[in-house]
Protein backbone atom coordinates (compact mmCIF):
# COMPACT_ATOMS: atom_id res chain seq x y z
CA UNK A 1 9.83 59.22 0.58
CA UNK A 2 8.77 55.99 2.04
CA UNK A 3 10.02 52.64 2.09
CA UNK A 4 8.81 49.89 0.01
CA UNK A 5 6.58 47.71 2.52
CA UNK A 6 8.71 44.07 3.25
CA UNK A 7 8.27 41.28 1.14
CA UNK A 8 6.16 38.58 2.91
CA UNK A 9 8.74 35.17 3.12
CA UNK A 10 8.33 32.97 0.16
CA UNK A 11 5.98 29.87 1.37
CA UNK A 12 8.07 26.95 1.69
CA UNK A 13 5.65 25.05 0.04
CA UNK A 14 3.08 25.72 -2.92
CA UNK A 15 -0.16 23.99 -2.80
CA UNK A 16 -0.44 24.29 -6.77
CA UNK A 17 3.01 22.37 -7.44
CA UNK A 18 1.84 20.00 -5.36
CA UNK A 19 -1.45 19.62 -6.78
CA UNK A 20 0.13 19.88 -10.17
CA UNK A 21 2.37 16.71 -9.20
CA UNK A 22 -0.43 14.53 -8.39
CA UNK A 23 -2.41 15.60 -11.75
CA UNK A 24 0.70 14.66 -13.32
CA UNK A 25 1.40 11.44 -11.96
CA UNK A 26 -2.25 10.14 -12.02
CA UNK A 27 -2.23 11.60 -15.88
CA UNK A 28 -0.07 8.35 -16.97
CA UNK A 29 -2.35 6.02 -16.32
CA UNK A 30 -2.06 2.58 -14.66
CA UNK A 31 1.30 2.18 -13.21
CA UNK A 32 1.68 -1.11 -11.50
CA UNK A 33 4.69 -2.45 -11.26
CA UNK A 34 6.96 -2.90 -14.70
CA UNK A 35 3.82 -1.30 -16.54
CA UNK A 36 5.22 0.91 -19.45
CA UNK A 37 3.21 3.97 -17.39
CA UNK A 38 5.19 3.22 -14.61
CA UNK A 39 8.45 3.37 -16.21
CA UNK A 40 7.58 7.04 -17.71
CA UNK A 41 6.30 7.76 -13.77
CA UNK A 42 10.38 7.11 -13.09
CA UNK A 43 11.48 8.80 -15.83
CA UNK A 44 9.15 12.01 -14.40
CA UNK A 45 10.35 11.70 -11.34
CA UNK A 46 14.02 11.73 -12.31
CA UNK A 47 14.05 14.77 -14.70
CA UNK A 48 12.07 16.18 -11.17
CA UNK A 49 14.90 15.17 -8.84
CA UNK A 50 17.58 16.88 -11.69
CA UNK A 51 15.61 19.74 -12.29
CA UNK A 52 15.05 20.41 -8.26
CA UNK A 53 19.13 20.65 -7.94
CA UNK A 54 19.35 17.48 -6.12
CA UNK A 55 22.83 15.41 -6.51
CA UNK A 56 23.73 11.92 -7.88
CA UNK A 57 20.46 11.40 -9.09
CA UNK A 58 19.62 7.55 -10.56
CA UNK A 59 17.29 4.73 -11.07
CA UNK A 60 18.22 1.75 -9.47
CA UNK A 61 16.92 -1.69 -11.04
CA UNK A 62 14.20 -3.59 -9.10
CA UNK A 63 13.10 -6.93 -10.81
CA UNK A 64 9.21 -8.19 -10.69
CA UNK A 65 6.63 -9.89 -12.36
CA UNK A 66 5.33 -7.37 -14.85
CA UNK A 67 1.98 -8.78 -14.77
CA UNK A 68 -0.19 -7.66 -17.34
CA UNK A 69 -4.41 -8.60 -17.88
CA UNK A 70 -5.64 -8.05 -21.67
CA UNK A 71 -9.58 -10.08 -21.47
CA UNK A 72 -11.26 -11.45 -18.63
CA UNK A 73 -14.79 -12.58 -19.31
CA UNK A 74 -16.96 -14.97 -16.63
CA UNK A 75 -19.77 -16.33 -18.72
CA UNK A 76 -22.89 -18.23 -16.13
CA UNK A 77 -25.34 -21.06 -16.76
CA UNK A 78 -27.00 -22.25 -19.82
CA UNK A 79 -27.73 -18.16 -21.15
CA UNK A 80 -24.21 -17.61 -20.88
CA UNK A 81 -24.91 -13.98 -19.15
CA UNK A 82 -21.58 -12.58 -18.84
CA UNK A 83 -20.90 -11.24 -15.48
CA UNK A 84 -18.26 -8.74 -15.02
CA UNK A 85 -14.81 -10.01 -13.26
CA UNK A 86 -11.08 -8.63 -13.09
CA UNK A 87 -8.64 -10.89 -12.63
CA UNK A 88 -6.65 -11.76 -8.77
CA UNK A 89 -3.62 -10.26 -9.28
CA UNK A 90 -0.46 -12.43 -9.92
CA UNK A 91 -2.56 -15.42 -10.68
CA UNK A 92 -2.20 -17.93 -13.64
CA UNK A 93 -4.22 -17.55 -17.06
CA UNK A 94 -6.48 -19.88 -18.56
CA UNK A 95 -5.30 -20.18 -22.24
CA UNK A 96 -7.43 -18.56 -25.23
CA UNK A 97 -10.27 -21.30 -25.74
CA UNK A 98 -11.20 -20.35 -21.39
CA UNK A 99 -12.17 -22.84 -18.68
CA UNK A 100 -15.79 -24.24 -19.40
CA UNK A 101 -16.17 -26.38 -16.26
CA UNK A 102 -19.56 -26.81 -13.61
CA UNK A 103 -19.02 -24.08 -10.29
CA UNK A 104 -18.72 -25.36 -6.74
CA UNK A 105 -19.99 -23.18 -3.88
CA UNK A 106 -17.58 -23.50 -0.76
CA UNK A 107 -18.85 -20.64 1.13
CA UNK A 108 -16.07 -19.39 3.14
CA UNK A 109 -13.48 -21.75 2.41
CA UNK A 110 -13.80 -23.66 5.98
CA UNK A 111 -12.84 -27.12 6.80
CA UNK A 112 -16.34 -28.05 6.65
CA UNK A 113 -17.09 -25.67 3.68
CA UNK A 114 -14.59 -27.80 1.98
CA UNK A 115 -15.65 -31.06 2.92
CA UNK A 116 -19.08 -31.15 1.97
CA UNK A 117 -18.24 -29.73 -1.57
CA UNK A 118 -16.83 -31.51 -4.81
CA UNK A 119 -13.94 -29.45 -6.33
CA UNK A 120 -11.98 -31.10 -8.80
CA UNK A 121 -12.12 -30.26 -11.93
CA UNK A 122 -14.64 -27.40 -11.16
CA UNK A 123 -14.74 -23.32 -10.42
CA UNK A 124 -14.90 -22.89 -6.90
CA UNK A 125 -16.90 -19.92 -5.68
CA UNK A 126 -16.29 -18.35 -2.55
CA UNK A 127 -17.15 -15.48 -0.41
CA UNK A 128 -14.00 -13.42 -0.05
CA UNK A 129 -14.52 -11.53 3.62
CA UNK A 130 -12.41 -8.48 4.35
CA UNK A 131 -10.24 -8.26 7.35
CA UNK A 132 -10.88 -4.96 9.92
CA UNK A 133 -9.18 -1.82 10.72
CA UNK A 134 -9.33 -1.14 14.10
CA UNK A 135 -8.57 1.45 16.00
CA UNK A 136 -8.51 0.03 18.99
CA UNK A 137 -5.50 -1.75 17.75
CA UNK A 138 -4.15 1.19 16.79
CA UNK A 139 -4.32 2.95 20.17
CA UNK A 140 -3.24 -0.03 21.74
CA UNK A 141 0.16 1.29 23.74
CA UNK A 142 -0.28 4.06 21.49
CA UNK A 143 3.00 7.02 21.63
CA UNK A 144 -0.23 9.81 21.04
CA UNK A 145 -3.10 10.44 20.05
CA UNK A 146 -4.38 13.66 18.07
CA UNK A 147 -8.16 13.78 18.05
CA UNK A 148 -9.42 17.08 19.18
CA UNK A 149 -13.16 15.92 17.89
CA UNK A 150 -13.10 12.65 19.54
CA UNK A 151 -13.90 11.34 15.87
CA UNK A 152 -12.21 8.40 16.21
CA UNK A 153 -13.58 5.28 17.76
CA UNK A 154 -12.69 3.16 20.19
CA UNK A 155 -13.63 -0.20 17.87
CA UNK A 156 -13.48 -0.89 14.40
CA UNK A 157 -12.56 2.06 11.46
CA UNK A 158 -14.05 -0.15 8.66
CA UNK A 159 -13.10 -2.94 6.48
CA UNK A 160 -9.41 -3.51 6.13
CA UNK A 161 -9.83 -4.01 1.88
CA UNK A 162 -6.15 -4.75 1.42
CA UNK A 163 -6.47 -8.23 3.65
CA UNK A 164 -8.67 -11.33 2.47
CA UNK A 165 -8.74 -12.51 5.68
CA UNK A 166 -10.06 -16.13 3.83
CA UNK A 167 -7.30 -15.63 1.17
CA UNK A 168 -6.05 -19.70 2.03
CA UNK A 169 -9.76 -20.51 0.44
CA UNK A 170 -7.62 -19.91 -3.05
CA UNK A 171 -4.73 -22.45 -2.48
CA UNK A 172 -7.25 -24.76 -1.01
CA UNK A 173 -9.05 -24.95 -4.44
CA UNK A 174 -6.14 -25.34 -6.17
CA UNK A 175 -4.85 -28.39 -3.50
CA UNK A 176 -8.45 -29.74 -3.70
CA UNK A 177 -7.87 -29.93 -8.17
CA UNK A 178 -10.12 -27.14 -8.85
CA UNK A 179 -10.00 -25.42 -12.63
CA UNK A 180 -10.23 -22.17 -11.64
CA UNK A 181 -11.39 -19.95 -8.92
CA UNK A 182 -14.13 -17.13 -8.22
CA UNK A 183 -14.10 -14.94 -4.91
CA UNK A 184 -17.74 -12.67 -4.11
CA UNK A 185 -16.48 -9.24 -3.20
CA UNK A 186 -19.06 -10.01 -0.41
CA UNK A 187 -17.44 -7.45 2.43
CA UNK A 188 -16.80 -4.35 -0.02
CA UNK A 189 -18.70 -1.53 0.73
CA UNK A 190 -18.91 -0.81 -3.21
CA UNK A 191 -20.14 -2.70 -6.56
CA UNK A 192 -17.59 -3.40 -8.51
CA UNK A 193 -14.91 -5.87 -9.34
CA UNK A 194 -12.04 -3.93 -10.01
CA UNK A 195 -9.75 -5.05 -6.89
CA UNK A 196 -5.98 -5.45 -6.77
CA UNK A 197 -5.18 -7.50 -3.95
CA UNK A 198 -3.55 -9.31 -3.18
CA UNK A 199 -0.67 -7.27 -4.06
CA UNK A 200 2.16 -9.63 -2.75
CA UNK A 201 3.74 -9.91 -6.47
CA UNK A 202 3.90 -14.05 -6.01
CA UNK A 203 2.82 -16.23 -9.18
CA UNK A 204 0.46 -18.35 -8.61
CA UNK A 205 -0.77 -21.09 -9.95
CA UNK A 206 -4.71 -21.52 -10.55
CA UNK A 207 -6.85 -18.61 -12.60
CA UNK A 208 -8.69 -16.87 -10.28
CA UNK A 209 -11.55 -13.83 -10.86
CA UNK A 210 -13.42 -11.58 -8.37
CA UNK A 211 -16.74 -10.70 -8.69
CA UNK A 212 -18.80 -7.77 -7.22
CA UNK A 213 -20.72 -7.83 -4.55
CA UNK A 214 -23.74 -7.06 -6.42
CA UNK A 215 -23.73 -10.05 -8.54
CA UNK A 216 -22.38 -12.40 -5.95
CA UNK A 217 -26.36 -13.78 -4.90
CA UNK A 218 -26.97 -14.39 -8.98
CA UNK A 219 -22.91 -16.53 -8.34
CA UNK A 220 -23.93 -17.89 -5.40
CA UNK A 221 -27.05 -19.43 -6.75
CA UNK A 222 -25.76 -20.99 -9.83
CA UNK A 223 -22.79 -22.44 -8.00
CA UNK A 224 -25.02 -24.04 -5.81
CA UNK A 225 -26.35 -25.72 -8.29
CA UNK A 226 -23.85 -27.10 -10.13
CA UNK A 227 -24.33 -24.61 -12.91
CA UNK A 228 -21.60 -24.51 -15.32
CA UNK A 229 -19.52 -21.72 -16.27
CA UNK A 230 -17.15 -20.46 -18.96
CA UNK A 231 -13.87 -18.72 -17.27
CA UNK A 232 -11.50 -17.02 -19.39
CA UNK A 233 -8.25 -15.04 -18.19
CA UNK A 234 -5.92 -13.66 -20.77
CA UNK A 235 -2.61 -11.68 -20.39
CA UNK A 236 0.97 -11.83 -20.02
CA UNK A 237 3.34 -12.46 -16.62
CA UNK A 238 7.37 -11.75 -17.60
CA UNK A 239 10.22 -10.49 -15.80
CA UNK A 240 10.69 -6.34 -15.93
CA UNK A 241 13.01 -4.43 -14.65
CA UNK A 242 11.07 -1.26 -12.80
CA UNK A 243 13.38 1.07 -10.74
CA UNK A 244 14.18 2.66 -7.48
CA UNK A 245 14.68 6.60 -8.08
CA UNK A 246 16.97 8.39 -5.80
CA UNK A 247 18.45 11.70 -5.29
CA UNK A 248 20.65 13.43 -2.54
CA UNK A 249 20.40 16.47 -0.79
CA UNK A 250 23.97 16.85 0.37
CA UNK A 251 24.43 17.88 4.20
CA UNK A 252 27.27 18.98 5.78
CA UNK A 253 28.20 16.01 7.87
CA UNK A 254 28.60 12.37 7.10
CA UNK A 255 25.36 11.02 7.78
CA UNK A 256 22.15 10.32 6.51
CA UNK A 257 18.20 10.53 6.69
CA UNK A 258 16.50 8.62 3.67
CA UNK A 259 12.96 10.01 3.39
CA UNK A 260 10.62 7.62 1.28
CA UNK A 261 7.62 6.87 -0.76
CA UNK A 262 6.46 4.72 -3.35
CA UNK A 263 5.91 5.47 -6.96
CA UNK A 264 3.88 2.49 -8.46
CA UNK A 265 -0.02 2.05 -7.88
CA UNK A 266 -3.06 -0.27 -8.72
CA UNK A 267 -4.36 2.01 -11.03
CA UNK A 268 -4.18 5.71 -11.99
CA UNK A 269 -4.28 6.27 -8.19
CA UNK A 270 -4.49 9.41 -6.44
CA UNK A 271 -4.31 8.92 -2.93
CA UNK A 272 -2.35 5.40 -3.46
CA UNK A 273 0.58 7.46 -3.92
CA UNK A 274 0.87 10.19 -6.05
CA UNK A 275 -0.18 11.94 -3.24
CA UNK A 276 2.95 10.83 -0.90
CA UNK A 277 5.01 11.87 -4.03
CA UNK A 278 4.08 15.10 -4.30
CA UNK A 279 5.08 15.47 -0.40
CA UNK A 280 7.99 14.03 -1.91
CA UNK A 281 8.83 16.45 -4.37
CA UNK A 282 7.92 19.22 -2.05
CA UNK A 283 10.68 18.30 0.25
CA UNK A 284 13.13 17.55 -1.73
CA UNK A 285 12.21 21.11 -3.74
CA UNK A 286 12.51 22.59 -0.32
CA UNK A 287 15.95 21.09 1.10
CA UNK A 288 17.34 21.22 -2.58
CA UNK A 289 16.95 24.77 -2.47
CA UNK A 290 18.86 24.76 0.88
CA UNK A 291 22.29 22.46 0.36
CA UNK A 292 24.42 22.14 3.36
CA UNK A 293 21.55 23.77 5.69
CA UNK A 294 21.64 20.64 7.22
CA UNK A 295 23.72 18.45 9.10
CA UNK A 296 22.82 15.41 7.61
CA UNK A 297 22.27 14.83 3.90
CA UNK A 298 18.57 13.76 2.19
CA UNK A 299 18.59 10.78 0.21
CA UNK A 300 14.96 10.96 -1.15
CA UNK A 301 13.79 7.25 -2.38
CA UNK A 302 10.58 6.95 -4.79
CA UNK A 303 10.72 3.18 -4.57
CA UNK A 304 8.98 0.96 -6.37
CA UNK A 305 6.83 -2.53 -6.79
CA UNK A 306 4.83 -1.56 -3.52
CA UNK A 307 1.81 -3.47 -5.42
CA UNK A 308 5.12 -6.49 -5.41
CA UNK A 309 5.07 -7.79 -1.97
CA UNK A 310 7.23 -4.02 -1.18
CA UNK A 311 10.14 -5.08 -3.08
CA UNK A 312 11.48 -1.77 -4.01
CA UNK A 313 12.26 -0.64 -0.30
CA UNK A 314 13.72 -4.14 0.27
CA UNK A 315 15.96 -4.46 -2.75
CA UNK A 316 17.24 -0.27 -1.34
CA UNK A 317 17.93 -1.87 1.95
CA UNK A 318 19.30 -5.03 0.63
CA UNK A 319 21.43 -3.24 -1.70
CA UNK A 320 22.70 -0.38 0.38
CA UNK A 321 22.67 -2.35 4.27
CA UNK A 322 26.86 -2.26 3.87
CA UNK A 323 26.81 0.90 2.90
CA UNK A 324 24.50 4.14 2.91
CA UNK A 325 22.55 2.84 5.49
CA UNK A 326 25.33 2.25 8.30
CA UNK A 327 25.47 6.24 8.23
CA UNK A 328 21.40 6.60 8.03
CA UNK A 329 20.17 7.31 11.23
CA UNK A 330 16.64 7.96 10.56
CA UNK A 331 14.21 7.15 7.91
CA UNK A 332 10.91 8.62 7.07
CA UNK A 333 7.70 6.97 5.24
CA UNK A 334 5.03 9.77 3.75
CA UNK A 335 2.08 7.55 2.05
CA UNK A 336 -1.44 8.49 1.24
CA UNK A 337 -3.23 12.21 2.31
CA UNK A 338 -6.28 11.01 1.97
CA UNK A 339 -10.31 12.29 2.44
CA UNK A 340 -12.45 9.45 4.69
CA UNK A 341 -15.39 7.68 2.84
CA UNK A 342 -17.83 5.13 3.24
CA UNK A 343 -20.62 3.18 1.41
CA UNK A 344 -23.29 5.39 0.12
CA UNK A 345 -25.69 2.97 -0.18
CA UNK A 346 -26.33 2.95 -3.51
CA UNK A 347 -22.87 1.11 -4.72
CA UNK A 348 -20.58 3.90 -4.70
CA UNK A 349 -18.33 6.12 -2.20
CA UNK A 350 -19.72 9.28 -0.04
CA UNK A 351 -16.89 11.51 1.96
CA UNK A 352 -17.19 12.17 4.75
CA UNK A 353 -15.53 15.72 5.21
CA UNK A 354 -13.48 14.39 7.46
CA UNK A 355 -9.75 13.34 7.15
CA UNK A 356 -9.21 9.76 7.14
CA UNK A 357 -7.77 8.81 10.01
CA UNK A 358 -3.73 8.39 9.58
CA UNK A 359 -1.43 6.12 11.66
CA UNK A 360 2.07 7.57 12.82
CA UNK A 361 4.24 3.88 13.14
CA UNK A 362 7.34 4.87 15.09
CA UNK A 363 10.36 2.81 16.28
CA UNK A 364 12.48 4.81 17.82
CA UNK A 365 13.57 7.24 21.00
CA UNK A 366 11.21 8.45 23.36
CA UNK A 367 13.04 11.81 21.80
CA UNK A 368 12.22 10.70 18.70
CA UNK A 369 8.23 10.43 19.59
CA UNK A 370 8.49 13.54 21.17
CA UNK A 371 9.21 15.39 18.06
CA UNK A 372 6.86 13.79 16.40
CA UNK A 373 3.79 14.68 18.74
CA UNK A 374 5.09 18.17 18.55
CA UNK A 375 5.35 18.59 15.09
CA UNK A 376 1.81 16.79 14.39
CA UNK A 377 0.37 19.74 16.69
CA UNK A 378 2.62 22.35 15.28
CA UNK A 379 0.81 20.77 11.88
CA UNK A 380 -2.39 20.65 12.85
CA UNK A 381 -2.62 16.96 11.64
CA UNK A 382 -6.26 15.69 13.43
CA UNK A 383 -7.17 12.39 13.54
CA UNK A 384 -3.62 10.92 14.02
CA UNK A 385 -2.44 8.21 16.12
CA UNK A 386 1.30 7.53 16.71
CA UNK A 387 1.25 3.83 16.85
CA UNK A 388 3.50 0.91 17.68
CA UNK A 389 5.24 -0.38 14.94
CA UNK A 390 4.27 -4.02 15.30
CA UNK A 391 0.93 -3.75 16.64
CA UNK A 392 -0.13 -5.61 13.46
CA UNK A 393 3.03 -7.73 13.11
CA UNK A 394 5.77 -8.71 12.13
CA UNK A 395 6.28 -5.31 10.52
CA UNK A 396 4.30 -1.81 9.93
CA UNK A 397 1.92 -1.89 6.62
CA UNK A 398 3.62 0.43 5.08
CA UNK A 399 6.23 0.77 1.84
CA UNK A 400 9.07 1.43 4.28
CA UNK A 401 8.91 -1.34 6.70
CA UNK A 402 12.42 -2.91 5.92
CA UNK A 403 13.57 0.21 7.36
CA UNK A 404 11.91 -0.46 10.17
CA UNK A 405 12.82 -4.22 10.54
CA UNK A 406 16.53 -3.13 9.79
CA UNK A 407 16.78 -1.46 13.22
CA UNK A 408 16.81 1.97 11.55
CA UNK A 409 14.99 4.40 13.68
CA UNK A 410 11.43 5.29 11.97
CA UNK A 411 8.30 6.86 11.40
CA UNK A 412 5.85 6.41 8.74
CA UNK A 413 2.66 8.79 7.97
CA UNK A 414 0.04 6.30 6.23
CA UNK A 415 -3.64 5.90 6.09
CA UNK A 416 -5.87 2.95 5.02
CA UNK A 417 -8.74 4.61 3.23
CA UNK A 418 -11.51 2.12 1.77
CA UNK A 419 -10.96 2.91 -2.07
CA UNK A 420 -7.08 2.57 -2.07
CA UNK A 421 -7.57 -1.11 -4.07
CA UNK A 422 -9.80 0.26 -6.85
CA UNK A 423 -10.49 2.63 -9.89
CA UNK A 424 -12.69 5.15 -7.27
CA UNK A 425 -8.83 6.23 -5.99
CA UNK A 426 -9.35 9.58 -7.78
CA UNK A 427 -7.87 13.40 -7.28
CA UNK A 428 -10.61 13.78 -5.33
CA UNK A 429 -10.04 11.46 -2.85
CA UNK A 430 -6.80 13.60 -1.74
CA UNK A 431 -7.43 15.66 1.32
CA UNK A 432 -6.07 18.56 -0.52
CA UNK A 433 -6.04 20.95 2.58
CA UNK A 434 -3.55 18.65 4.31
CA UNK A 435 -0.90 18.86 1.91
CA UNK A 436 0.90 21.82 2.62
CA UNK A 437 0.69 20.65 6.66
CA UNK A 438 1.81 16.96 6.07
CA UNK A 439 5.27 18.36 4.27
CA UNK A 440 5.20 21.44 6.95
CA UNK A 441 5.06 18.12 9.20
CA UNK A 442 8.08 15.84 8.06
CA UNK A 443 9.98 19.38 7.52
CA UNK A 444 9.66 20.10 11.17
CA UNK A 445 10.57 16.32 12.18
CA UNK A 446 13.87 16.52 9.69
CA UNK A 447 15.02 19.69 11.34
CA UNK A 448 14.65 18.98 14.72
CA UNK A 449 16.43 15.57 14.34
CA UNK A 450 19.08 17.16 12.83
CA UNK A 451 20.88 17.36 15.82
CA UNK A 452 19.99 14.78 17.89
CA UNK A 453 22.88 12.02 17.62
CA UNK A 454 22.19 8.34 16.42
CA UNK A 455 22.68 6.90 19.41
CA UNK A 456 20.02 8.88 21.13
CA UNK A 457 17.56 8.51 18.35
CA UNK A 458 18.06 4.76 18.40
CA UNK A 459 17.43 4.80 22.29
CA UNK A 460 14.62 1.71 23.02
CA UNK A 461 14.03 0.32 20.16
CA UNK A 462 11.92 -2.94 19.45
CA UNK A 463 14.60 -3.91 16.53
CA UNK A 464 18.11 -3.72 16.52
CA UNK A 465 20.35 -3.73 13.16
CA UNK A 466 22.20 -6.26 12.71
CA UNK A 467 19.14 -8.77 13.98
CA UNK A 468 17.68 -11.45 10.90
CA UNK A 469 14.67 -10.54 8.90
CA UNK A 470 11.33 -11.32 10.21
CA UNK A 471 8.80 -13.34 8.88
CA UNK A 472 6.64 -11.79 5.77
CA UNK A 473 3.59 -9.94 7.30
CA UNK A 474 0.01 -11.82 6.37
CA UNK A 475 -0.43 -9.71 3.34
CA UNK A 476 3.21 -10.72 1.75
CA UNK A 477 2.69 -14.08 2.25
CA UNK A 478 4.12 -16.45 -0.55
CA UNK A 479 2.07 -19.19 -2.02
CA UNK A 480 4.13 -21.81 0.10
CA UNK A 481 3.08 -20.38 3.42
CA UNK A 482 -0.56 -21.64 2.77
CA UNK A 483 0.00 -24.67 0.58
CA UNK A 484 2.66 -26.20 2.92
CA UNK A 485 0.73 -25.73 6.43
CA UNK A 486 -2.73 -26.60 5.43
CA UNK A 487 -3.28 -30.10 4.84
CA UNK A 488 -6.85 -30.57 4.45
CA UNK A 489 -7.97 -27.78 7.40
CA UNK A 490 -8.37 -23.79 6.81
CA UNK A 491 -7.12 -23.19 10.68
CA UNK A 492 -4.08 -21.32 9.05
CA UNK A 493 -6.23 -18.38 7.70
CA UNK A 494 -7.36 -17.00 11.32
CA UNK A 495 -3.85 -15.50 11.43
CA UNK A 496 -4.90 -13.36 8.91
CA UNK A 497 -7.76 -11.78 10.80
CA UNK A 498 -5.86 -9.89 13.24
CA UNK A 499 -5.63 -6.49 11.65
C-alpha cells in the first residue's frame, strides 16, 4: 500500500484575501478623514484584527477637520458656461448666493506676477505647477539600489502631484484681498479637476477651486480680461473624531515592533492605501496565526487622517512616546503597491507594465539596511531604491514619519505614482503581482530583526529619541508658515521645489 503523497506547506499568504481586502475597502466609498465611509473602513478593520486572533484590539480617537464638499459650480463671462471645478481641500466656503466678482490672472503667483495685477475684491487665477520626483534625489547617498533593467533614470520620475510647488500663490491672494481663488491644473498629466491636495488638514481661509488643465487656456483668457465670474463652494468643515485601529500580536519578550499603514484616502482609492492594508492584514493574519513565534510582539497600527497633515501616526506617537514606544525598537511603513503610468495623450492614464518605482526610507543600522537589501532580493522587489530618510527633508513622505523623527529605527516601502490625488486611483492601478512579495518582504525583515538587539539596530542613526520635533515638511505646512514670511515677495515658495 502506498503512502499518501505530502501535503505541499500552506502559502503564508493568499493572493485572493488580499485582493478581496482591497475590493473591500475601496467598496465603501470615499473615506477621507472623519467621512462616515471612513468610520465603517475602522469598524472593518477592527472586526478584521478580532477575527485574525490578534489581542487588545481598539480604536483610538484622532480629532480633524471632517471636511465635507456638497456643490461647487465655477460659472465664466457674460454666457455663464459653467466650467467644471472641485474644491482645494480644507479651504473656506463661499455662502449659498456664491462669489460673483471680475477674475485676475497672476500667472504663477511671482513677485512681479503679483505686482502688475489688481486683486482685491476679485478671483485670482493662477497656474498651479507641480513639483518633481526625482530620482536622482532618490539615489543620492542611496543604502541600494534594485534595478536589474536599468529602468530607472538618472533625472526626473515625473511630476511630484502631491506638491504645488507655487502653493504660497493662494495665501498671497488672500493677503492681497482677493474673493476667492482659482488654480489651472496646468502641470497634470490628465484632464480633470478632481485633486486633493493639499492634504495638510489646515483651515483656511479664502474659497479656492481647481480647474483642469484642459479648460485652463478658455480661464486664462477670460481672466485676462477682466471677465467676471460666479464662484460658488458649498459644504460643511466640523470637528470628528476618526480613529487609530490597533491590535497586538503578543511575542514572547518585552519588546516591540509597530508595523503601520494608513486607512483613510482621497477617494475610493486603491493604491492610496487599501493596498498597504491588505499587506496589513496579511501580516497580521500571518503572525496572528503564530503567537509567541516571536521574540518581540506586533502592534499593527491602521492609522488615520493621512489626507490631515499625518495626524494619526503623530497623535500614536504622541500618545504612546512614555510608554509602548520606549520598548519599540523598530517600526515598519507598507504604503502603496502600485502599477507605473503616464499621460496617454489623450487626457487619461496608460500603464506602463512596469512597477512604479518604490522608495525604501531607512534610518537605522548598517545591520538594519543589510536586511533590508537582502530581503528586497529574496522578494524580488525591482525598481527599488533604499533611500535616505531626509533626502527630501525634514522627514520621509510617508504616513510613518514621526516614527522616524522620534529616533525609532525605520523603514518605509512607499511609491509616488501620478494618480494617487485623484478618482483614476482604481483596483487596477495595484500591481497585483507584487502583493504576495511585498508581505513575503516585511515578513522576512520582521524575522530577521527579531534577534538583533535595540541597541544594534539603532547603531548610526540621523535622529536620536529624546531630540525635539522637526519642522513640518513643505507639504504639512500650516497657513502661518506662508502668511507670516511673505510680505509682499513669493521668494518663500522655492523651498517647496526641492522634491
Amino acid at each position: 500500500m502506498s503512502l499518501p503523497a505530502p501535503r505541499a506547506p500552506e502559502p503564508a499568504f493568499r493572493l485572493g484575501e488580499m485582493l478581496s481586502s482591497i475590493r473591500r475597502i475601496v467598496g465603501f466609498g470615499v473615506r477621507r478623514p472623519g467621512y462616515p465611509q471612513g468610520l465603517e473602513v475602522e469598524r472593518f478593520l477592527e472586526r478584521r484584527f478580532v477575527g485574525l486572533g490578534l489581542r487588545d484590539v481598539r480604536r483610538e480617537p484622532v480629532l480633524v477637520n471632517r471636511w465635507e464638499p456638497s456643490e461647487t459650480s465655477l460659472a465664466l463671462g457674460t454666457s455663464r458656461a459653467e466650467v467644471p471645478c472641485f474644491p482645494v481641500p480644507y479651504t473656506a466656503w463661499t455662502g449659498p448666493a456664491g462669489i460673483e466678482a471680475p477674475l485676475a490672472y497672476v500667472g504663477e503667483g511671482t513677485a512681479a506676477d503679483f505686482e502688475g495685477a489688481a486683486v482685491a475684491g476679485r478671483i485670482a487665477v493662477a497656474e498651479a505647477r507641480f513639483a518633481e520626483l526625482s530620482a536622482a534625489v532618490l539615489k543620492r547617498g542611496a543604502h541600494f539600489i534594485r534595478d536589474p533593467g536599468g529602468t530607472i533614470p538618472d533625472g526626473t520620475l515625473h511630476a511630484a502631484s502631491w506638491l504645488i510647488r507655487n502653493l504660497a500663490a493662494y495665501f498671497e491672494a488672500q493677503k492681497r484681498g482677493a474673493a476667492a481663488f482659482a488654480g489651472i491644473l496646468a502641470d497634470s498629466p490628465v484632464d480633470g479637476c478632481d485633486h486633493f491636495v493639499p492634504y495638510d488638514g489646515h483651515r483656511k481661509a479664502l474659497p479656492a477651486v481647481w480647474v483642469g488643465r484642459e479648460h485652463g487656456a478658455a480661464l486664462r483668457d477670460l481672466a485676462r480680461r477682466g471677465e467676471a465670474a460666479r464662484l460658488v463652494s458649498l459644504g460643511c468643515c466640523e470637528t470628528a473624531d476618526s480613529h487609530n485601529v490597533v491590535s497586538v500580536v503578543p511575542g514572547t519578550g518585552e519588546e516591540s515592533v509597530v508595523v503601520t499603514s494608513h486607512h483613510d484616502a482621497p477617494f475610493a482609492s486603491a493604491v492610496e492605501d487599501a493596498s498597504g492594508l491588505a499587506v496589513l492584514l496579511a501580516l497580521a493574519g500571518h503572525f496572528g496565526s503564530r503567537p509567541g513565534s516571536l521574540r518581540r510582539s506586533l502592534v499593527f497600527v491602521a492609522s488615520s487622517g493621512h489626507f490631515h497633515g499625518g495626524i494619526g501616526s503623530r497623535a500614536f506617537v504622541e500618545k504612546h512616546g512614555k510608554g509602548l514606544l520606549e520598548k519599540t525598537v523598530l517600526a515598519l511603513g507598507v504604503e502603496h503597491v502600485a502599477r507605473e503610468a503616464e499621460g496617454d495623450g489623450r487626457g487619461g492614464y496608460r500603464l506602463t507594465g512596469r512597477p512604479e518605482v518604490r522608495a525604501v526610507f531607512a534610518d537605522g543600522s548598517p545591520r538594519m539596511v543589510r536586511v533590508l537589501e537582502e530581503e528586497v532580493d529574496r522578494a524580488g522587489l525591482d525598481r527599488t531604491i533604499c533611500a535616505g530618510a531626509y533626502v527630501f527633508g525634514p522627514e520621509p513622505p510617508c504616513d510613518s514619519a514621526p516614527f522616524f523623527t522620534a529616533g525609532i529605527p525605520s523603514a518605509c516601502h512607499i511609491s509616488g505614482p501620478l494618480y494617487l490625488f485623484d478618482p483614476h486611483d482604481t483596483v487596477d492601478k495595484v500591481r497585483v503581482e507584487d502583493l504576495v512579495p511585498v508581505a513575503r518582504f516585511f515578513e522576512g525583515v520582521i524575522r530577521s530583526l527579531d534577534e538583533v538587539s535595540a541597541a544594534e539596530l539603532a547603531e548610526g542613526m540621523a535622529r536620536r529619541r529624546g531630540e525635539p520635533p522637526p519642522p513640518p515638511p513643505p507639504w504639512f505646512l500650516p497657513p502661518e508658515a506662508y502668511l507670516g514670511r511673505l510680505p509682499g515677495s513669493m521668494e518663500g515658495s522655492q523651498g517647496l521645489s526641492e522634491m
